[in-house]
N, C-alpha and C. Protein backbone atom coordinates (compact mmCIF):
# COMPACT_ATOMS: atom_id res chain seq x y z
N UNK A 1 0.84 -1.18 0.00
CA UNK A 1 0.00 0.00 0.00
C UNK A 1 0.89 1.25 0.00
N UNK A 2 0.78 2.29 -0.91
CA UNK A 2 1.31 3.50 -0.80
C UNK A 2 0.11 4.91 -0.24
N UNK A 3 1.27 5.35 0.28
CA UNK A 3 0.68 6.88 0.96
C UNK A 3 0.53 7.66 -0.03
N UNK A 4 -0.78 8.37 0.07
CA UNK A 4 -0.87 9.75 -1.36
C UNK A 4 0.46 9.82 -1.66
N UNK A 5 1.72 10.62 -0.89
CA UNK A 5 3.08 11.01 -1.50
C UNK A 5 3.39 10.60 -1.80
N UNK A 6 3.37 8.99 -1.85
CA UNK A 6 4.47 8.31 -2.15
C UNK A 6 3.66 7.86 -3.94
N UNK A 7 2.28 7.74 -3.76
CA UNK A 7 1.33 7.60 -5.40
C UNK A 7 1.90 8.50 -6.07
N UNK A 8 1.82 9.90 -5.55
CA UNK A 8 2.03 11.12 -6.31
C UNK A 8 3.48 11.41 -7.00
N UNK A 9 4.35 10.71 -6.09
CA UNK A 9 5.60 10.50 -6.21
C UNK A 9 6.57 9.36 -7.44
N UNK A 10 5.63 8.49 -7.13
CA UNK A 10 6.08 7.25 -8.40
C UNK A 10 5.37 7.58 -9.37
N UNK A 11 3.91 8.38 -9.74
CA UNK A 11 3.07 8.74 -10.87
C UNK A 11 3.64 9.33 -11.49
N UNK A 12 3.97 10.75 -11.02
CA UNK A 12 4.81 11.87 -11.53
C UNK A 12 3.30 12.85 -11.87
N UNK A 13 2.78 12.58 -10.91
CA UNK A 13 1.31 13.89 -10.69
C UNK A 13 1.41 14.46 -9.34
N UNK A 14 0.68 15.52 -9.03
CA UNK A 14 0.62 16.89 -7.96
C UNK A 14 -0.92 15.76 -7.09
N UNK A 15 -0.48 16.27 -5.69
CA UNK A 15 -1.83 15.94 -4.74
C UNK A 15 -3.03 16.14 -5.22
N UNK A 16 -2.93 17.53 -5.88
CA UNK A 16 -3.93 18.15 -6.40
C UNK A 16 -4.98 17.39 -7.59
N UNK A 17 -3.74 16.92 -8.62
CA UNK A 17 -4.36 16.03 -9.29
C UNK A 17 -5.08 14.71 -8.57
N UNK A 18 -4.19 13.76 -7.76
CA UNK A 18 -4.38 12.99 -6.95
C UNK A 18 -5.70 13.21 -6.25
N UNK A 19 -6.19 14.21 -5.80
CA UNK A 19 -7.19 14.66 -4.94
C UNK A 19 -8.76 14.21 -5.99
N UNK A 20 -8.54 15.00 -6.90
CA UNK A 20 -9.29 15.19 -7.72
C UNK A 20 -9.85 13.89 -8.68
N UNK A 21 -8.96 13.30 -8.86
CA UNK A 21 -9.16 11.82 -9.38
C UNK A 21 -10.25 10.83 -8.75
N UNK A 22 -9.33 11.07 -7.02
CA UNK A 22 -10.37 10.20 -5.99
C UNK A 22 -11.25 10.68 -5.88
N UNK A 23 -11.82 11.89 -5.98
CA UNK A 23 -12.67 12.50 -5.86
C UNK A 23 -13.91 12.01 -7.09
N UNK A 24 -13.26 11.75 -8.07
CA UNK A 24 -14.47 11.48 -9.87
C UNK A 24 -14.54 9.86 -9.21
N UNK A 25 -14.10 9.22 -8.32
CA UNK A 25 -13.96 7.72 -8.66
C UNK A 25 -12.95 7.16 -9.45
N UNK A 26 -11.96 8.11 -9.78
CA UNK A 26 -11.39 7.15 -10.93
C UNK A 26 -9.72 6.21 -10.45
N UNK A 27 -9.54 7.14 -9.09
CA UNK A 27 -9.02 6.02 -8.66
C UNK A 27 -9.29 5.65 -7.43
N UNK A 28 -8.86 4.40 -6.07
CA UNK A 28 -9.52 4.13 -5.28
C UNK A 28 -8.67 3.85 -4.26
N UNK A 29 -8.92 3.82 -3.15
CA UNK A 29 -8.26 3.91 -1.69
C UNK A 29 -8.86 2.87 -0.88
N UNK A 30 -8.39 2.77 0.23
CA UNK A 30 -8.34 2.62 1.44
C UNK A 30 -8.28 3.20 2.72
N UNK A 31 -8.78 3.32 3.41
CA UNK A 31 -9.06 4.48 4.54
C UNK A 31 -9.23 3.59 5.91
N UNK A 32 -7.99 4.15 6.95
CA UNK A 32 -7.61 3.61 7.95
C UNK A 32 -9.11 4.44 9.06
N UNK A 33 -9.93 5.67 9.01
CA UNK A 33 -11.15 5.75 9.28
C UNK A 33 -11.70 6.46 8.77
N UNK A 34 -12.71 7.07 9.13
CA UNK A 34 -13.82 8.10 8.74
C UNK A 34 -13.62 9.62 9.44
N UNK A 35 -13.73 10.39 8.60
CA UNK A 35 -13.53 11.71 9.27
C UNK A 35 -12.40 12.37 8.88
N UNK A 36 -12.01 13.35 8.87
CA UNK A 36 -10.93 14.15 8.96
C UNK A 36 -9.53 13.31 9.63
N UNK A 37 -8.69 13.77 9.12
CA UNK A 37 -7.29 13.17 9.83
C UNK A 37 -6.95 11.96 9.88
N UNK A 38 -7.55 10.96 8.98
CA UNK A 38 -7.33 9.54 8.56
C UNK A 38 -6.77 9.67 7.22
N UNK A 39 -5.69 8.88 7.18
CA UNK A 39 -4.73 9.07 5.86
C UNK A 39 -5.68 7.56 4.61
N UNK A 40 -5.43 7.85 3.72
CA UNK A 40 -5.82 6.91 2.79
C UNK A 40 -4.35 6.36 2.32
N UNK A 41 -4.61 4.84 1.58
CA UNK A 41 -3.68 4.10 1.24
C UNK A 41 -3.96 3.27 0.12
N UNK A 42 -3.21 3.64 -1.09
CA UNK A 42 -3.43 2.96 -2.29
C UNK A 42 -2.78 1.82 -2.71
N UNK A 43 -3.55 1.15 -3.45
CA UNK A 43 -2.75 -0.29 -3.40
C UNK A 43 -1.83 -0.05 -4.87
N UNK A 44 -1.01 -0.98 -5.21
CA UNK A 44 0.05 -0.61 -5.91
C UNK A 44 0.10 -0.09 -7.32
N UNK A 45 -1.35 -0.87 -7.68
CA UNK A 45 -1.95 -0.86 -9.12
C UNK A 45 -2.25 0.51 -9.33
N UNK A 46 -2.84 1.53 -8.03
CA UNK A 46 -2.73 2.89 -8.33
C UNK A 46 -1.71 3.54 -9.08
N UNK A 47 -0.05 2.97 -9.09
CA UNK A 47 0.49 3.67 -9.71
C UNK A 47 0.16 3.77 -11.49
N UNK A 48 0.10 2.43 -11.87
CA UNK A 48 -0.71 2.38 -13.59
C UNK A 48 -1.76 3.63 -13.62
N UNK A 49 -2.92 3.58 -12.95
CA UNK A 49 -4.03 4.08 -12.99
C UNK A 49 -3.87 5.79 -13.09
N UNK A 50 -2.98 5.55 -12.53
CA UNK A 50 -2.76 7.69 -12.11
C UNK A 50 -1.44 7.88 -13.16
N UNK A 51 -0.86 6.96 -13.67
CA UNK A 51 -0.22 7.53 -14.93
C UNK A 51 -0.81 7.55 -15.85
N UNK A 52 -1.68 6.59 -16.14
CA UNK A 52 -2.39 6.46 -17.65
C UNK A 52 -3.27 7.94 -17.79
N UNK A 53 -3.95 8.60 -16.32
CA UNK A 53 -4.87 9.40 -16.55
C UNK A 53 -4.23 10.44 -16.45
N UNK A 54 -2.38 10.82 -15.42
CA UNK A 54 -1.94 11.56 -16.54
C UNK A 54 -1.71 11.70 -17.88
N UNK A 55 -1.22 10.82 -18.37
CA UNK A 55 -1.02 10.82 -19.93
C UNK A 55 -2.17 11.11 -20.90
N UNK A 56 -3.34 10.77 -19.93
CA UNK A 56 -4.60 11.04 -20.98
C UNK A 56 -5.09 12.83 -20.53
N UNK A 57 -4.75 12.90 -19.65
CA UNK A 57 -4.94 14.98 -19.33
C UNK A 57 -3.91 15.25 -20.30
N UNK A 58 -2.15 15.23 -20.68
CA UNK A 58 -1.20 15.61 -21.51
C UNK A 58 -2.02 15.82 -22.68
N UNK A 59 -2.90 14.60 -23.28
CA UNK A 59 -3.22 14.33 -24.77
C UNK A 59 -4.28 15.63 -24.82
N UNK A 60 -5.01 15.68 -23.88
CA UNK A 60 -6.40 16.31 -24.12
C UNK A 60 -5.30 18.01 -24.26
N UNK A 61 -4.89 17.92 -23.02
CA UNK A 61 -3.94 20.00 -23.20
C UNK A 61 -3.49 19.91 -24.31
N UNK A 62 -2.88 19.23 -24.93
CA UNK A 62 -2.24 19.40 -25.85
C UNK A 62 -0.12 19.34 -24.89
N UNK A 63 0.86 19.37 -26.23
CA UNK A 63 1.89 19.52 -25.25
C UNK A 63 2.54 21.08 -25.29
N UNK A 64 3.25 20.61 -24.32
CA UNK A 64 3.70 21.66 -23.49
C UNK A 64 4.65 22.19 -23.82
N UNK A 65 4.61 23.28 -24.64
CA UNK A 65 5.34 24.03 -25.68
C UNK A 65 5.82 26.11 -25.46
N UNK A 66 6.87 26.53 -25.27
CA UNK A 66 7.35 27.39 -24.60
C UNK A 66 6.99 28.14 -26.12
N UNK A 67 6.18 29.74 -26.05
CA UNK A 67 5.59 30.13 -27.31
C UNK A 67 6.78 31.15 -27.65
């Protein structure tokens, strides 16, 4: 199981993104309780899941090009 930082960390995405993901459902956790101040914990396969849907936000912006 990895800690958000450590997802966010091997993905190569921001909390922010991370946040937002769990938030649509699109990726999924584990939660040590309910409420505020309980950390969530992703199982390993999260790392695939949160790269692919970076790579699919890259496609949609377009790339990232200095004008």
């Amino acid at each position: 199981m990895l800690t958000s930082k450590e997802l966010c960390a091997a993905a190569g995405i921001t909390y922010r993104q991370l946040n937002y993901w769990v938030g649509q459902g699109w990726i999924t956790y584990e939660s040590d309780g309910k409420g505020s101040g309980y950390r969530y914990r992703y199982p390993l396969g999260s790392i695939a899941e949160a790269a692919a849907l970076r790579e699919a936000s890259a496609v949609r912006r377009g790339p990232l090009v200095a004008s």
